[in-house]
Protein backbone atom coordinates (compact mmCIF):
# COMPACT_ATOMS: atom_id res chain seq x y z
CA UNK A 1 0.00 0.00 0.00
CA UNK A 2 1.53 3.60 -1.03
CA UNK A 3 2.23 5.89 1.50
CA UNK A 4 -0.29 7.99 0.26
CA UNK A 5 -3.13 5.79 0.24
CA UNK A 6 -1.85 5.05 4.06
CA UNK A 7 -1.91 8.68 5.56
CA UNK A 8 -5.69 8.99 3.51
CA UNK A 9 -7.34 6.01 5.44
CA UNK A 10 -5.42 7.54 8.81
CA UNK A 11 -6.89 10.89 7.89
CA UNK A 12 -10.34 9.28 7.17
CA UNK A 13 -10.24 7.54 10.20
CA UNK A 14 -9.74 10.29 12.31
CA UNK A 15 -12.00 12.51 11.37
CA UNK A 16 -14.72 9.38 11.36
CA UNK A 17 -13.73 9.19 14.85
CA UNK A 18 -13.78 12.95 16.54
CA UNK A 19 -17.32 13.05 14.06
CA UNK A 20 -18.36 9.86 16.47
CA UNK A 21 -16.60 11.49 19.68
CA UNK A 22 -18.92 15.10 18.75
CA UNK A 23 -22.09 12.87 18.00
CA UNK A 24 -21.82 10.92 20.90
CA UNK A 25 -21.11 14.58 23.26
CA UNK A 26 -24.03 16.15 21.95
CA UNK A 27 -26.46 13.47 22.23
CA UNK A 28 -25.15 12.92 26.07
CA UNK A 29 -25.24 16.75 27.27
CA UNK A 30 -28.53 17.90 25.05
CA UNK A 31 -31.27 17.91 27.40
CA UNK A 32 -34.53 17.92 25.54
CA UNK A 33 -37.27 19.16 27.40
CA UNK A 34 -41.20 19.44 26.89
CA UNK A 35 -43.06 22.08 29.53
CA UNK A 36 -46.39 22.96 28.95
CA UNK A 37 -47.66 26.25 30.06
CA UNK A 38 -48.90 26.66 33.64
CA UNK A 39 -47.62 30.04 34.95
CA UNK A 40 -46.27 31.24 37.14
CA UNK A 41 -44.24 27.87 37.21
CA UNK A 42 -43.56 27.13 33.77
CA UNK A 43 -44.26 29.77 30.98
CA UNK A 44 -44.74 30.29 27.27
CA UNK A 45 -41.74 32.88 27.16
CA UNK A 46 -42.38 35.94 24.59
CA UNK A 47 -40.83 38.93 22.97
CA UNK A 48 -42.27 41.18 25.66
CA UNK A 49 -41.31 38.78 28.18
CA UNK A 50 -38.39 35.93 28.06
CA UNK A 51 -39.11 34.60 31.48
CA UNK A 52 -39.93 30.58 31.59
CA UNK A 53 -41.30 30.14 35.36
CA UNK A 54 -40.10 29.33 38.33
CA UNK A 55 -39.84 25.08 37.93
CA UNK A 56 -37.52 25.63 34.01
CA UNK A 57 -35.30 28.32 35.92
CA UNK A 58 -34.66 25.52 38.62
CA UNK A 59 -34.55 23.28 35.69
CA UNK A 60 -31.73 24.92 34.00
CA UNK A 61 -29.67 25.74 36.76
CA UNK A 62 -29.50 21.93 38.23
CA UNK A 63 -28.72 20.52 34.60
CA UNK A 64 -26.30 23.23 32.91
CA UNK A 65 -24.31 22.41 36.30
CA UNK A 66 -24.09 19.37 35.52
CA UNK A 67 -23.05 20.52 31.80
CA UNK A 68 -26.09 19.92 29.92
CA UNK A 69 -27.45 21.99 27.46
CA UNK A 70 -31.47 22.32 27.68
CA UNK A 71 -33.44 22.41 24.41
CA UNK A 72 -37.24 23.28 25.30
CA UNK A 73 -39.83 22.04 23.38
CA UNK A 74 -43.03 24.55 24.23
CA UNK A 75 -46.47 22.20 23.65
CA UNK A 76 -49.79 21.22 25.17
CA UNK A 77 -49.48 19.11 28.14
CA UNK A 78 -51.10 16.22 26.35
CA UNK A 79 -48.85 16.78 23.55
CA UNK A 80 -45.90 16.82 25.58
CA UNK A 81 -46.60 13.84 27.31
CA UNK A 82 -46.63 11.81 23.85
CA UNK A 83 -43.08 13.61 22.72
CA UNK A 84 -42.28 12.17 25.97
CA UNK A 85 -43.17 8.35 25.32
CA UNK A 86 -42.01 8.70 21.72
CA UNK A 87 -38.98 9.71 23.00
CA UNK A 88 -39.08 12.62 20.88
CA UNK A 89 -38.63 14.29 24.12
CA UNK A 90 -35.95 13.66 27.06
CA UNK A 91 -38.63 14.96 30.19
CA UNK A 92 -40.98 16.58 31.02
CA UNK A 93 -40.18 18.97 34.20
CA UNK A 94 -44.03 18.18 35.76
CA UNK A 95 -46.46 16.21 36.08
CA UNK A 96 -49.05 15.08 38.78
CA UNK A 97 -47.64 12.34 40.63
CA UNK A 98 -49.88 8.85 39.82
CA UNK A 99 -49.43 5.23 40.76
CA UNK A 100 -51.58 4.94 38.11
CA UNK A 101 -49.94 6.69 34.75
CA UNK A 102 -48.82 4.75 31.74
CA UNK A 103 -45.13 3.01 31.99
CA UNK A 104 -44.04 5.69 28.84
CA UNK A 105 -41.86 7.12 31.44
CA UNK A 106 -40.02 7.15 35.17
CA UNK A 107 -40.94 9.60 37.46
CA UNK A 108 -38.03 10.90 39.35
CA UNK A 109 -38.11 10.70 43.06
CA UNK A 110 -38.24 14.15 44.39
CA UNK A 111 -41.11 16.43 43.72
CA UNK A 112 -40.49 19.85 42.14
CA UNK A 113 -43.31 20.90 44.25
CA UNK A 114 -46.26 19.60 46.10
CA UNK A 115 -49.54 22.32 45.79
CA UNK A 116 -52.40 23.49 47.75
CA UNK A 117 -55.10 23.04 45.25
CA UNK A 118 -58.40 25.13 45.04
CA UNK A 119 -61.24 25.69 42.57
CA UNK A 120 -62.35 28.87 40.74
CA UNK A 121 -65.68 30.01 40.58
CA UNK A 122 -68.22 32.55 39.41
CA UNK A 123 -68.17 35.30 42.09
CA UNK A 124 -72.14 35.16 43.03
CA UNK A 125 -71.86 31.26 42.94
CA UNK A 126 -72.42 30.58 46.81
CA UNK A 127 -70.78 26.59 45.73
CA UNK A 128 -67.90 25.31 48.56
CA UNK A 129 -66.37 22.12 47.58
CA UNK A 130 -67.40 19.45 49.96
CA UNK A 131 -66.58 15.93 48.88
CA UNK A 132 -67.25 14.90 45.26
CA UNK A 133 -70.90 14.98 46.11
CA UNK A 134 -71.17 18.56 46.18
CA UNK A 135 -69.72 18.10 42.02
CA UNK A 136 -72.75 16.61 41.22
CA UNK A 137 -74.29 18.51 38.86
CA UNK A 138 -71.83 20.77 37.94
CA UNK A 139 -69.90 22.03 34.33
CA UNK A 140 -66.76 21.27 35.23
CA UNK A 141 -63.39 22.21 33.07
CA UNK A 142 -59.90 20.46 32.35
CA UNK A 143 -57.59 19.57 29.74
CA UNK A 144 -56.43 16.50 28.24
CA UNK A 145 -53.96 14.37 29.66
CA UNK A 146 -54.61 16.39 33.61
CA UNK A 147 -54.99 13.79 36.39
CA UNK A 148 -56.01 14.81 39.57
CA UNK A 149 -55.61 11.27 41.32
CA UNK A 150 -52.87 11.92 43.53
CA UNK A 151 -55.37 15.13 45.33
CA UNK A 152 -58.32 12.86 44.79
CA UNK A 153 -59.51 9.61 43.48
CA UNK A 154 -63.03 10.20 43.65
CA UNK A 155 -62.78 13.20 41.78
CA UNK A 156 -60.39 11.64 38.88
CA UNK A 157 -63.22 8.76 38.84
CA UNK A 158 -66.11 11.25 38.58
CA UNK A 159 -64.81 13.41 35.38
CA UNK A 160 -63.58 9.78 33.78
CA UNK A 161 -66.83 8.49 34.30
CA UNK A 162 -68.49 8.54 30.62
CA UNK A 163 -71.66 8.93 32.44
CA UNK A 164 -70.68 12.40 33.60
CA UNK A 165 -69.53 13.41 29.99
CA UNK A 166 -71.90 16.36 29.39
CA UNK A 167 -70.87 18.21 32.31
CA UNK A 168 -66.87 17.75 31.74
CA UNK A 169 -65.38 20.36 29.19
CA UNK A 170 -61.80 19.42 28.01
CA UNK A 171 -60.63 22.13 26.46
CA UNK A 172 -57.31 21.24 24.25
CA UNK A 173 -55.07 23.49 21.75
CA UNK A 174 -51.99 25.78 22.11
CA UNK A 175 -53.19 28.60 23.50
CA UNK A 176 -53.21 29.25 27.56
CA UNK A 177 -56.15 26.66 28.51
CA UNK A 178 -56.20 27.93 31.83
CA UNK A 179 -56.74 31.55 30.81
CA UNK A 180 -59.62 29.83 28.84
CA UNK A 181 -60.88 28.24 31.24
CA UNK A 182 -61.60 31.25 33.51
CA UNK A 183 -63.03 33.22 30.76
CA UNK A 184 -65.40 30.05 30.21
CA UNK A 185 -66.51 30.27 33.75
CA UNK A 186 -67.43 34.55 33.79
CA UNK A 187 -69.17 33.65 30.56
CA UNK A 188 -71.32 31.11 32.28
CA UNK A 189 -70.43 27.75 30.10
CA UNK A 190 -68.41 26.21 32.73
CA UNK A 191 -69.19 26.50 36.55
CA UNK A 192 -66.00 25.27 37.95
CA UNK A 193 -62.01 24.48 37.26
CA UNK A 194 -59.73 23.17 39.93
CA UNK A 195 -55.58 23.94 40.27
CA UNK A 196 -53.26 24.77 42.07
CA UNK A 197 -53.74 27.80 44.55
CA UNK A 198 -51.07 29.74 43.80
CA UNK A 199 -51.62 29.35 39.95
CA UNK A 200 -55.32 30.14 39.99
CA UNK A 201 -54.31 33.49 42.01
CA UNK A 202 -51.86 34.14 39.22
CA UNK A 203 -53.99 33.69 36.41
CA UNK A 204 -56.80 35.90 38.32
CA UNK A 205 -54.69 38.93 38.55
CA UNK A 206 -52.76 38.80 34.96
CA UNK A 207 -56.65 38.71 33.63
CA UNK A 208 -58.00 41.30 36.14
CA UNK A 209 -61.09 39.09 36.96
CA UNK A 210 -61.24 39.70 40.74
CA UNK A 211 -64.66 41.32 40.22
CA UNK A 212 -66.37 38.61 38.49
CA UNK A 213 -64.43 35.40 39.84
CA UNK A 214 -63.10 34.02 43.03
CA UNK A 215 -60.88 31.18 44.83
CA UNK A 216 -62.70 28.49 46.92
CA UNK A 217 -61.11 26.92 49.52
CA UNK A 218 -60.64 24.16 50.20
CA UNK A 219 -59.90 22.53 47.50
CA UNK A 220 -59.22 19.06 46.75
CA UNK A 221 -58.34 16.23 49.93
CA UNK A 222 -54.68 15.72 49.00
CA UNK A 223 -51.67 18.04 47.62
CA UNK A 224 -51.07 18.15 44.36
CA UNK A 225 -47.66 16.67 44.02
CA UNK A 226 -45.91 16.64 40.72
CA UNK A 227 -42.85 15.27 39.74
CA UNK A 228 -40.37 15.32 36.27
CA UNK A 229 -41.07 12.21 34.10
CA UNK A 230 -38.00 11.22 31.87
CA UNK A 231 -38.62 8.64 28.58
CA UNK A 232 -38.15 5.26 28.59
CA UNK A 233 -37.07 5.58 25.11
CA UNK A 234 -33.82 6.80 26.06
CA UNK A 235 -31.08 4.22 27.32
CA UNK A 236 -31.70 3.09 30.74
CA UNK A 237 -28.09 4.23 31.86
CA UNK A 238 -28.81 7.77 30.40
CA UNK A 239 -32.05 8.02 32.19
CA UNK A 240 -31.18 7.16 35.84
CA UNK A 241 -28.50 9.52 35.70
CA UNK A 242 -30.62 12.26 34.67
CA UNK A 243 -32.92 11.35 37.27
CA UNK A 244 -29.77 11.01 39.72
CA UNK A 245 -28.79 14.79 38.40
CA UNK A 246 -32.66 15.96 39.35
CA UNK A 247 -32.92 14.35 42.97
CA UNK A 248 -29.88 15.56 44.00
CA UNK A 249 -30.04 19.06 42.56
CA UNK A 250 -33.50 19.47 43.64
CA UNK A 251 -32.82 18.72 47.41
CA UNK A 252 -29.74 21.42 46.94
CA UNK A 253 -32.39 23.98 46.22
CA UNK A 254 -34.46 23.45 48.78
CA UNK A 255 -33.90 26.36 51.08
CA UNK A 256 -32.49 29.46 50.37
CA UNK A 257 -31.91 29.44 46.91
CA UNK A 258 -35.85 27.91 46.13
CA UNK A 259 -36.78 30.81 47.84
CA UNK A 260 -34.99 33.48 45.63
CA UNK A 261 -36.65 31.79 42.62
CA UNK A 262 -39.93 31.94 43.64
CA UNK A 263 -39.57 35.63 45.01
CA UNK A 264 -38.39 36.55 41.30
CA UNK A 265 -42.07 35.39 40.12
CA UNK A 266 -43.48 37.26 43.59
CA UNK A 267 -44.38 33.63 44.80
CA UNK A 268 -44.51 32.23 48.28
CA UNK A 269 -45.55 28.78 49.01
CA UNK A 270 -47.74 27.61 52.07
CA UNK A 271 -47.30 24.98 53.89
């Protein structure tokens, strides 16, 4: 073989391999992630505003840490949640905690947050939530792909239940369903939604709706805990040290620095 010939299939090889060695890096440090939009913890950033919510900024400061680079994929939930078991997606940052969800993904084990949940209402509607009894009856909104399980089973059960059909709106698209939700309600074609406190105060005062709806409280029996989900698509090895990057960063930010993020979205959590 000519020397020529020689230093060509050298040169070939090399650059085959440092093409492999840069695949291989960007595939292992590229964190895609799915969010769906439920300010003030994860936003729709915009030209006005490039803020993402509290839960992505916690997001991106555990994993760029770690020297990942996050790619955000902004969808519906429900959409999401498919990128997710196509593995079209890495994780999603949150999602109500279930025993019961599909085995498309791995939850991770600690919690970005766990909620005080209460319902929205028409501001003459005398209605206090009292057991799924007091449901009966009602129009009641949600999106596709929401569980409520983990506050309540009985209320998870009652909007499943085909026989209640008529009186469940579940409103999809790409817009802000929440925002839609509460416009449904002061136009009288829903009665009630149920969320997290602190989000349904949010979304009260960006629309300027205190006059026409309120909060009821209590709302559901249980908090509503939600945790990342990661794909199973991905390589098992790759996906339990993401989660390992997550538990451990997440405890690290409980405390002072969880604090300062929620502060910059003029947030405080009860307990």
């Amino acid at each position: 073989m000519s020397k020529d010939k020689i230093i060509y299939r050298l040169l070939t090889l090399m650059l085959f391999l440092t093409g492999t060695s840069i695949a291989g890096s960007n595939h292992g440090t590229t964190l895609k992630v799915c969010y769906d939009q439920w300010a003030p913890m994860t936003i729709f950033p915009s030209q006005g505003s490039p803020a993402r919510g509290v839960v992505i900024d916690m997001l991106e400061q555990i994993y760029t840490s770690k020297g990942y680079k996050l790619e955000y994929y902004e969808v519906p939930l429900a959409r999401g949640l498919a990128m997710v078991a196509d593995g079209l997606c890495d994780m999603l940052p949150e999602y109500l905690y279930s025993k019961n969800s599909e085995n498309d993904f791995e939850y991770a084990t600690e919690e970005t947050f766990a909620y005080t949940s209460a319902f929205v209402v028409r501001r003459d509607d005398p209605w206090h939530y009292n057991g799924v009894q007091s449901i009966k009856g009602k129009r009641i909104a949600t999106g596709p792909g929401w569980d409520y399980s983990s506050m309540s089973s009985d209320y998870q059960n009652y909007i499943d239940d085909p026989k209640n059909s008529d009186l469940v709106e579940v409103l999809a698209g790409d817009g802000d369903v929440v925002k839609r939700i509460f416009r449904m309600i002061k136009e009288n074609r829903v009665d009630l939604y149920a969320d997290s406190d602190l989000v349904l105060q949010h979304v009260l005062n960006q629309l300027k709706l205190n006059e026409d709806l309120k909060i009821v409280r209590p709302g559901l029996e249980k908090k509503l805990l939600e945790r990342p989900i990661f794909s199973k698509k991905m390589p098992a090895e790759k996906r339990q040290e993401l989660i390992k990057i997550w538990n451990g960063g997440r405890l690290s930010m409980k405390g002072k620095k969880e604090t300062i993020l929620l502060k910059k979205y003029n947030i405080t959590l009860e307990e």
